[in-house]
C-alpha atoms as a PDB file:
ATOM      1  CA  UNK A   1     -20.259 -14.153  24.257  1.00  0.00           C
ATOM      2  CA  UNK A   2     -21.406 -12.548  21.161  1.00  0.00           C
ATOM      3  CA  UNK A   3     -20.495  -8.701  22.291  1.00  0.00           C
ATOM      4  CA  UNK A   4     -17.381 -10.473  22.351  1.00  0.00           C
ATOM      5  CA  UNK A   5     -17.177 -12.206  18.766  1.00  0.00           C
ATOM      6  CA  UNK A   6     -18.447  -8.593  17.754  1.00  0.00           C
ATOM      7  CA  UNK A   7     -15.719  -6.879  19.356  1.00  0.00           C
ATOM      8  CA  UNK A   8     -12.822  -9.040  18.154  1.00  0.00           C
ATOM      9  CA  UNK A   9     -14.156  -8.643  14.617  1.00  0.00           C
ATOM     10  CA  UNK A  10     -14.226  -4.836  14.712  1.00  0.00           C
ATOM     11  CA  UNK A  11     -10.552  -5.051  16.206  1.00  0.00           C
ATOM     12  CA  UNK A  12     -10.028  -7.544  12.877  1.00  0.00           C
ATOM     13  CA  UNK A  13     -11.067  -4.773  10.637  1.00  0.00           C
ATOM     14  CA  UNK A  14      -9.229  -2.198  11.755  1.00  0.00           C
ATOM     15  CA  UNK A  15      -6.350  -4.125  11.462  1.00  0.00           C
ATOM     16  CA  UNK A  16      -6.626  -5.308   8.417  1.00  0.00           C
ATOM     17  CA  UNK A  17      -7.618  -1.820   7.588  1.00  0.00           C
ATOM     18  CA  UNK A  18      -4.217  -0.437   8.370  1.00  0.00           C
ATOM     19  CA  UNK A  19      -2.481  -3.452   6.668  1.00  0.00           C
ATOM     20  CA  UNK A  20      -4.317  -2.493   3.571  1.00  0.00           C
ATOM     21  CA  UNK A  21      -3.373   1.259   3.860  1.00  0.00           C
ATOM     22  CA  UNK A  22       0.443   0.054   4.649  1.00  0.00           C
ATOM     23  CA  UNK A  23       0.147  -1.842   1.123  1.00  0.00           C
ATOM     24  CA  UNK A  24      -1.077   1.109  -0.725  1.00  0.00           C
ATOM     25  CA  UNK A  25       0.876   3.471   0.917  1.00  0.00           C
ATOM     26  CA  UNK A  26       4.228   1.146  -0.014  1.00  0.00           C
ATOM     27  CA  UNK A  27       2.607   0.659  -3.914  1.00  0.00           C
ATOM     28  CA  UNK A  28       2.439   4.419  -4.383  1.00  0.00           C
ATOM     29  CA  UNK A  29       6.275   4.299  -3.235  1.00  0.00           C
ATOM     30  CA  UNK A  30       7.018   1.502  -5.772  1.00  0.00           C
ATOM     31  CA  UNK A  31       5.169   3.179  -8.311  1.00  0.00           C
ATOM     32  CA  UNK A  32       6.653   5.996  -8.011  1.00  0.00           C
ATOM     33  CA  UNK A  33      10.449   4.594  -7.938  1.00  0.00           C
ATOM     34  CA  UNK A  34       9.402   2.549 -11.595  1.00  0.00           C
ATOM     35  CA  UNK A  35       8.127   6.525 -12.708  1.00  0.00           C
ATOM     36  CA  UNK A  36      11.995   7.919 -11.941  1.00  0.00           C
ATOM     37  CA  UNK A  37      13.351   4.621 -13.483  1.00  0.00           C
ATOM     38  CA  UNK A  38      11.539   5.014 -16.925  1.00  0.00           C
ATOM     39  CA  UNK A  39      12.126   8.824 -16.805  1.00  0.00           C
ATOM     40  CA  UNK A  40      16.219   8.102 -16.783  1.00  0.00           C
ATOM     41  CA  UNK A  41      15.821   5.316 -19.087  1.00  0.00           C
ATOM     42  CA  UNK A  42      13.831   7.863 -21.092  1.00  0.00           C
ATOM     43  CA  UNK A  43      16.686  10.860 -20.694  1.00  0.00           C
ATOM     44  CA  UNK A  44      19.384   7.792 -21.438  1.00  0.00           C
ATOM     45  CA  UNK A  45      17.675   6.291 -24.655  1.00  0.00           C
ATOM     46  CA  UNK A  46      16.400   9.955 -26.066  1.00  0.00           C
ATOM     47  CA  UNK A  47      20.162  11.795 -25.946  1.00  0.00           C
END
């Protein structure tokens, strides 16, 4: 019973493991739509 609580934890962490690489992956993509936001703002407010 506990190879099996040690198994079902591993499959845990990998999990959460790609849920926390899916959350960075979609911050870099927010991040980097605020970057082109500012940057027109930027071109807008500096003409």
């Amino acid at each position: 019973m506990n190879e099996n609580l040690n198994s079902n934890n591993i499959e845990n962490d990998d999990f959460n493991l790609i849920n926390e690489d899916i959350d960075y992956k979609d911050l870099i993509v927010k991040l980097k739509e605020i970057k082109s936001t500012i940057s027109l703002l930027e071109k807008t407010i500096f003409k």
